[in-house]
Protein backbone atom coordinates (compact mmCIF):
# COMPACT_ATOMS: atom_id res chain seq x y z
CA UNK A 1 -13.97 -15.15 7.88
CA UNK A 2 -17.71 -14.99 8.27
CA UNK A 3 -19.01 -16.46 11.71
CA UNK A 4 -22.59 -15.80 10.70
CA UNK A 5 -23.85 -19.30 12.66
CA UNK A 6 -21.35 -19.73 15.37
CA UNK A 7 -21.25 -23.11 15.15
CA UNK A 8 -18.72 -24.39 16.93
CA UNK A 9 -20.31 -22.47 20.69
CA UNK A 10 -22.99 -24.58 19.49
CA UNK A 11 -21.57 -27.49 19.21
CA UNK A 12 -19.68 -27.18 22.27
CA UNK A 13 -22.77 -26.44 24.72
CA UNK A 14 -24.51 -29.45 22.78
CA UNK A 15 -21.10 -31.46 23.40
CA UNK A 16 -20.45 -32.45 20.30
CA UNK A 17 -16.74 -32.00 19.19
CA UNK A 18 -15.37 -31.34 22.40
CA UNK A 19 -11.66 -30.32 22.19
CA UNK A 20 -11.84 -29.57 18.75
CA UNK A 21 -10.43 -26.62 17.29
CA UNK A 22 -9.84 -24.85 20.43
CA UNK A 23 -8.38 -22.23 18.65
CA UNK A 24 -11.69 -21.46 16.64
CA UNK A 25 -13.67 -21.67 19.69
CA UNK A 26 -11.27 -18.69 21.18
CA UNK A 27 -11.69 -16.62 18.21
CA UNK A 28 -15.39 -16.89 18.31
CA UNK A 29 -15.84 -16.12 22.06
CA UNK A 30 -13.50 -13.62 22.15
CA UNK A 31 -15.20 -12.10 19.06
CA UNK A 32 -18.99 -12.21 20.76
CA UNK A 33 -17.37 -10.81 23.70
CA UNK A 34 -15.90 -8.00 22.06
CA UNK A 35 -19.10 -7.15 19.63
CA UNK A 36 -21.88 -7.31 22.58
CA UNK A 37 -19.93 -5.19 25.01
CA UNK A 38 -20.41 -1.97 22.06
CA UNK A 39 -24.05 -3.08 22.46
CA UNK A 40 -24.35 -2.49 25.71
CA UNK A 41 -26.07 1.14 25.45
CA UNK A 42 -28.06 -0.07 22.02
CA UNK A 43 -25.91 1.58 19.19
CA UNK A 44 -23.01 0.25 18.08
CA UNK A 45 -20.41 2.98 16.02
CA UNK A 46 -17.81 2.37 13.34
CA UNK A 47 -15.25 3.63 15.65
CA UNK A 48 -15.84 0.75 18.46
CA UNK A 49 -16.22 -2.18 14.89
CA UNK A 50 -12.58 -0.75 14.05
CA UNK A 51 -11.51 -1.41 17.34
CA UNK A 52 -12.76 -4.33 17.90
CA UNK A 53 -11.28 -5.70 14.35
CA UNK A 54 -8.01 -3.76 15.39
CA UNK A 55 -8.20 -6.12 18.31
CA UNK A 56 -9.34 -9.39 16.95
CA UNK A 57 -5.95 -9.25 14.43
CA UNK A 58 -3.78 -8.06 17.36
CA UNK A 59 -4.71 -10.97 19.41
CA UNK A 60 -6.01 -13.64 17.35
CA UNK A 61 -4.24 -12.89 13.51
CA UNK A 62 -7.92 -13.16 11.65
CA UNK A 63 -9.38 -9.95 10.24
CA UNK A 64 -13.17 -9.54 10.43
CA UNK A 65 -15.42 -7.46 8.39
CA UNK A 66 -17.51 -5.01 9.63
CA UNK A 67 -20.50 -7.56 8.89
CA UNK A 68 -18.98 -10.37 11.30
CA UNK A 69 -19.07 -7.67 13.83
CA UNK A 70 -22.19 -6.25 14.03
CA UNK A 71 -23.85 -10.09 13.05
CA UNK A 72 -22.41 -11.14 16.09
CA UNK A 73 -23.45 -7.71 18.48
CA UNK A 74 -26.96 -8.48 17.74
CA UNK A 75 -26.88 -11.95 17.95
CA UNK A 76 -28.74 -13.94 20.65
């Protein structure tokens, strides 16, 4: 599941779609959450992107690829 554009935190600031696919929303936040924390002191190792996709299928049932993870660590 690639979330490359995030485009449903988009469309929620912009207000578009509100109260749509809550559940997509969640994974997405939760993911960002998750990625930029490992950012925090600039380097993010495979050991915290396997935790954090350990994680994100505990919690939410979607895997993410090591991609996803690091796409959404850097974004802005």
């Amino acid at each position: 599941m690639a979330l490359v554009n995030f485009s449903t935190i988009k469309e929620l600031i912009s207000g578009k779609n509100a109260g749509e696919d809550i559940e997509v929303l969640f994974k997405e936040v939760l993911l960002l959450v998750l990625a930029r924390a490992t950012r925090v002191d600039s380097n993010v190792e495979a050991i915290e992107v396997h935790h954090i996709q350990k994680a994100m299928k505990d919690v939410t049932g979607a895997e993410f690829s090591e991609g996803d993870i690091r796409t959404a660590a850097s974004s802005e």
